[in-house]
C-alpha atoms as a PDB file:
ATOM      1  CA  UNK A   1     -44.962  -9.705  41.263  1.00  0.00           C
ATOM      2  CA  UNK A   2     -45.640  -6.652  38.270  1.00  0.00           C
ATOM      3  CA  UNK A   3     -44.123  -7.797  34.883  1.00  0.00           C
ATOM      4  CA  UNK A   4     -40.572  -5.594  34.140  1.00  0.00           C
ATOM      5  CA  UNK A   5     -39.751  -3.963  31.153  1.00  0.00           C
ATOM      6  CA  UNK A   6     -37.451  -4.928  28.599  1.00  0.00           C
ATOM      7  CA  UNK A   7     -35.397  -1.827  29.528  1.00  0.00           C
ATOM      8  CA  UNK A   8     -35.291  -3.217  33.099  1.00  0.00           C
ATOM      9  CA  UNK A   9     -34.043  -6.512  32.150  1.00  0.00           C
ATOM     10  CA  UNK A  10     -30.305  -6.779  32.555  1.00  0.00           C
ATOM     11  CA  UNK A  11     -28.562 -10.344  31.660  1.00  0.00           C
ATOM     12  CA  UNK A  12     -27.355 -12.808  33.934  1.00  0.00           C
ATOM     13  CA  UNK A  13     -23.760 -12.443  34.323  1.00  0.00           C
ATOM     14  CA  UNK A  14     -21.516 -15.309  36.109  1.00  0.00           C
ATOM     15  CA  UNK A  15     -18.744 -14.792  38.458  1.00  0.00           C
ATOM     16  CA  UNK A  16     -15.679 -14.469  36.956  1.00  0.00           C
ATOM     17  CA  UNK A  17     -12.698 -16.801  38.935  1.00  0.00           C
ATOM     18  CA  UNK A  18      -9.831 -14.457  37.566  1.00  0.00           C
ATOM     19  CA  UNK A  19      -9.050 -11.930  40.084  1.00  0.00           C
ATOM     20  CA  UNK A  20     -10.167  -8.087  39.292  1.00  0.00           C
ATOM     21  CA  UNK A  21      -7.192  -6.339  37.180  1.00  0.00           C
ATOM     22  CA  UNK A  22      -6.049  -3.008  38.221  1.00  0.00           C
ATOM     23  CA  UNK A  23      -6.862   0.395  35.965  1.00  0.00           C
ATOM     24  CA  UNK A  24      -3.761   1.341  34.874  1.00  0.00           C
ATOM     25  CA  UNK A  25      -3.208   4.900  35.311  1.00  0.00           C
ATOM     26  CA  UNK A  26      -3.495   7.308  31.945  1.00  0.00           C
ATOM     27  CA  UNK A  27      -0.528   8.582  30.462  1.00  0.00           C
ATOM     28  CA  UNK A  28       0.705  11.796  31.802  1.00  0.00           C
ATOM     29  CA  UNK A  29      -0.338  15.122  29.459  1.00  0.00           C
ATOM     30  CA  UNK A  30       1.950  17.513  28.837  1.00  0.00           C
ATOM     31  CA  UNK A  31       0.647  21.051  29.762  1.00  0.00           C
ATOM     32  CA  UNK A  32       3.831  23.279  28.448  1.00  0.00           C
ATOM     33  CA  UNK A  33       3.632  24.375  25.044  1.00  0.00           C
ATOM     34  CA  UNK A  34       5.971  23.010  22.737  1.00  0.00           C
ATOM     35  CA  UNK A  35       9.188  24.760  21.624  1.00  0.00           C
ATOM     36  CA  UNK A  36       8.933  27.375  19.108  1.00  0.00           C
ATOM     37  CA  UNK A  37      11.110  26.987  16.249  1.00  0.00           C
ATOM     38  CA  UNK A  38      13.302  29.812  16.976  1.00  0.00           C
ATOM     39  CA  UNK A  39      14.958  27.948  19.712  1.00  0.00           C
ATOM     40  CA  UNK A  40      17.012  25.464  17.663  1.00  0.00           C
ATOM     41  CA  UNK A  41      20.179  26.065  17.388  1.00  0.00           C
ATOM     42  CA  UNK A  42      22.636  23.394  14.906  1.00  0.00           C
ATOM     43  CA  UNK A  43      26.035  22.275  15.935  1.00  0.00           C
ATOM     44  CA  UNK A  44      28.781  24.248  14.762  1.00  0.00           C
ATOM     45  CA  UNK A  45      30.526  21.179  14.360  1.00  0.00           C
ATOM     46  CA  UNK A  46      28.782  18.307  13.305  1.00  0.00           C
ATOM     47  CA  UNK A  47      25.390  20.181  12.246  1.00  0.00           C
ATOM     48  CA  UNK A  48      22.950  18.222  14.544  1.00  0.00           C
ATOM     49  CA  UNK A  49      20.178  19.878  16.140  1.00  0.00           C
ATOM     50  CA  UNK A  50      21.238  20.563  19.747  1.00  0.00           C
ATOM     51  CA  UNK A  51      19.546  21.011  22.905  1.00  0.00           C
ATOM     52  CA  UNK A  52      19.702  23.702  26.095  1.00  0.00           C
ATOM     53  CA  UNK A  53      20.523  22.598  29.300  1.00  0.00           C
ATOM     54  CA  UNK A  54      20.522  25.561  31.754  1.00  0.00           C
ATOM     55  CA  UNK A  55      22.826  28.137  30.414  1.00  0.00           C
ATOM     56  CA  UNK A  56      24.537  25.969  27.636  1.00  0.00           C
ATOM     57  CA  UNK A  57      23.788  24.709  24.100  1.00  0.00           C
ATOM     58  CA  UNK A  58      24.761  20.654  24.004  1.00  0.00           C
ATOM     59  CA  UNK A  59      25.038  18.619  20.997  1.00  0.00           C
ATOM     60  CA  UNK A  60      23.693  14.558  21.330  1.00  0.00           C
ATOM     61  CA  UNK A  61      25.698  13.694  18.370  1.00  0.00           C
ATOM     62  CA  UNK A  62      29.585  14.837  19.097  1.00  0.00           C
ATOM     63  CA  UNK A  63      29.086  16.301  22.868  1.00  0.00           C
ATOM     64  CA  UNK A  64      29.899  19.965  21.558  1.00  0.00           C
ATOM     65  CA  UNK A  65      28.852  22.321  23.959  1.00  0.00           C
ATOM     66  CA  UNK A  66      28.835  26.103  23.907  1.00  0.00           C
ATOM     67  CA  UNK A  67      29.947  28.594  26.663  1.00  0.00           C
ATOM     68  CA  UNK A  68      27.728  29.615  29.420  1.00  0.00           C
ATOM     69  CA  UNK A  69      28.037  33.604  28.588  1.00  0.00           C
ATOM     70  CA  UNK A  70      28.470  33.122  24.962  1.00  0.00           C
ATOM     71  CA  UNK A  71      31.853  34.807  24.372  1.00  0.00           C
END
């Protein structure tokens, strides 16, 4: 039997008894670009920054919410 390299050696490993552990998946990546800072908009009432949901501005802090067509 020809001699091996060092490179060629590879360690013995032993079995392991625990049983193989799953990959967990990688965290989803966002591919929209976030917000510009033109879009926020501030309460009228309380001054918190609010958020758009479809056609409406909506405030987490009080619940304030602004009309659909804006008038």
């Amino acid at each position: 039997m020809p001699d091996r390299d060092a490179r060629d050696a590879r360690p013995e490993v032993a079995p392991s008894t625990a049983p193989a552990q799953p990959v967990p998946p990688a965290p989803p990546t966002s591919t929209r670009p976030p917000a510009p800072a033109a879009d926020k908009f501030l309460c009228d009432r309380c001054g918190a920054e609010m958020f758009r949901m479809h056609a409406v501005w909506r405030c987490p802090s009080c619940g304030y919410k602004t009309d659909c067509c804006g008038w």
